[in-house]
Every structure is written in C-alpha cells, then in structure tokens.
Protein backbone atom coordinates (compact mmCIF):
# COMPACT_ATOMS: atom_id res chain seq x y z
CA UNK A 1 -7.95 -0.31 4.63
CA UNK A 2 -7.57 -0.90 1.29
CA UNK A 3 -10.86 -3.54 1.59
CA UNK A 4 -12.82 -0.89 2.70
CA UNK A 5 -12.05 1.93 0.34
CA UNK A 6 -12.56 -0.52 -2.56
CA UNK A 7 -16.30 -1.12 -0.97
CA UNK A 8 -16.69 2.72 -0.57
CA UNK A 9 -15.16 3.98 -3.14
CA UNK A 10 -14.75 1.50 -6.27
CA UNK A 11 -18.70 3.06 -8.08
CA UNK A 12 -18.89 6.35 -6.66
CA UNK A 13 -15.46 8.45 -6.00
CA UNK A 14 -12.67 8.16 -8.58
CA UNK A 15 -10.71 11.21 -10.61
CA UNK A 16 -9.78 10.53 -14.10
CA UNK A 17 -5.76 11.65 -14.58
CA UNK A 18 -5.41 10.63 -18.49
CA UNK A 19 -5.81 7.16 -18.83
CA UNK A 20 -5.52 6.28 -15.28
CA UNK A 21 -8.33 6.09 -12.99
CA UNK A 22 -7.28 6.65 -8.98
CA UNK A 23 -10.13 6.50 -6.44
CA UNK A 24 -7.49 7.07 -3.43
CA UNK A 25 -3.88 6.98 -1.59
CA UNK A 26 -3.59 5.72 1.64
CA UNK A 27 -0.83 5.23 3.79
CA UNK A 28 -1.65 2.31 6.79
CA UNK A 29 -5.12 3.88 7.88
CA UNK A 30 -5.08 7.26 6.37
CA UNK A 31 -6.41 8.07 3.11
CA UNK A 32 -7.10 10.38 0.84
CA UNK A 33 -10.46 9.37 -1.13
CA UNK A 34 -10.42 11.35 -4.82
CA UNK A 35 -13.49 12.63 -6.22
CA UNK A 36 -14.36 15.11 -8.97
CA UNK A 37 -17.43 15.57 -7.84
CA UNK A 38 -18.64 16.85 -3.79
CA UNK A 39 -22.32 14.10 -3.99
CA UNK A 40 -19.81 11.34 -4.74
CA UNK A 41 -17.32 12.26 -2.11
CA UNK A 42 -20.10 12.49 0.47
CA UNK A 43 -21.58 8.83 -0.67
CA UNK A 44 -18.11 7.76 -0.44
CA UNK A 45 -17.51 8.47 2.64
CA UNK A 46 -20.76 7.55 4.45
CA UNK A 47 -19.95 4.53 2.32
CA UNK A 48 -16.52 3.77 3.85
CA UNK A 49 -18.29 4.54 7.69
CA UNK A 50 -20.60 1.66 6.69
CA UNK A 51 -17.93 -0.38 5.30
CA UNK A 52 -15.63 0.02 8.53
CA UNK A 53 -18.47 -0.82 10.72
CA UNK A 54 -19.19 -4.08 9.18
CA UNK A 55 -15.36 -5.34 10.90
CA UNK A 56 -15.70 -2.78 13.92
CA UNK A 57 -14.12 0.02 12.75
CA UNK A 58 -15.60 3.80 13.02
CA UNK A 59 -13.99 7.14 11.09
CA UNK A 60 -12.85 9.98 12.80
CA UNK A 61 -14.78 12.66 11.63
CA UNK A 62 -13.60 14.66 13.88
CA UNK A 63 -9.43 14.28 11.92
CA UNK A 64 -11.48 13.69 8.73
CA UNK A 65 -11.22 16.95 6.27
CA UNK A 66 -12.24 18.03 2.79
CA UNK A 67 -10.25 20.03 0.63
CA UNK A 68 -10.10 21.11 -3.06
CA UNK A 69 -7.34 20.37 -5.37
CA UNK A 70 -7.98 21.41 -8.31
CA UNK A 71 -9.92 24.48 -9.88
CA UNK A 72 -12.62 26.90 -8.35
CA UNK A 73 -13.60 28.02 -4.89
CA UNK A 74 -12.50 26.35 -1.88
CA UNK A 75 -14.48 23.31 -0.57
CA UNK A 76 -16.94 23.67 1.94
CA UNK A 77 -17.74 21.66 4.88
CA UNK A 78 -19.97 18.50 4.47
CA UNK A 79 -22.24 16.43 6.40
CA UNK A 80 -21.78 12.79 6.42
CA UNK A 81 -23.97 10.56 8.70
CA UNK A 82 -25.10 13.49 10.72
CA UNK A 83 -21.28 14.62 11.39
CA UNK A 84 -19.84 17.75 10.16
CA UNK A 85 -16.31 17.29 7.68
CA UNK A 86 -14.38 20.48 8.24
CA UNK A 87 -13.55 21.69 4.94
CA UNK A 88 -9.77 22.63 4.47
CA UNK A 89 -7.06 24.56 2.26
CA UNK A 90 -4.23 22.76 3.45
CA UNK A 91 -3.18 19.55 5.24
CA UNK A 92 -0.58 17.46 6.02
C-alpha cells in the first residue's frame, strides 16, 4: 500500500502540520489520503486507482469516503473515474 500511495499521492495530496509534511495514514490496506485542497484529493485518488491497477488491484469506491477535518462546510461528494465518493462527517 504504501508503494501506491507514494505514486498517488507523493506531488499532489499532502497537508502541511508545522514543519511536517503527511500525505496519509494507513493501516494494512486502508488509508486515509490528506489533502488541503478537494482538486488534489480527487487527482489523488484517481491517481492511486491507476496506481493499484498497474499490480491488479482496484479501490472500493463503494467503502471509499470523503470527509472534512478541518475548517468550513462539510465536504461534498466527488467523482473519481466516473464513480461517486460519498462525502462523510464521521467514520471509523
């Protein structure tokens, strides 16, 4: 997983905390991909669908979710590769 993500994610999601620059957690195959802006979470993600594919792999869109952590309305849903992401306030 963490191959993948650092295809998909390492020029286009990332959040700035101080210093330290995190572009996601994961935990075995679920992550969390951290963006401060919605374009580069979408490209990000229909990144990461591309990068699975290339070793067989495909994303659940249908258990994949958006939701806003910081500031400001509540996300909205997204489409990625023709899929809708549900967008969320809380998750597990």
């Amino acid at each position: 997983m963490d191959i993948i993500i650092g295809h998909a994610a390492a020029d286009t999601a990332r959040l700035q905390l101080g210093s330290t620059l995190l572009t996601d957690l994961d935990y075995a195959d679920d992550v969390a991909v951290l963006a401060d802006d919605e374009g580069k979470l979408c490209e990000a993600l229909s990144r990461m669908e591309d990068e699975a594919g290339i070793l067989g792999l495909h994303v659940s869109w249908v258990k994949t979710k958006v939701q806003n952590l910081g500031c400001g309305a509540p996300a909205s849903p997204v489409h990625i590769n023709n899929e809708v992401v549900d967008a969320v306030t809380s998750f597990c």
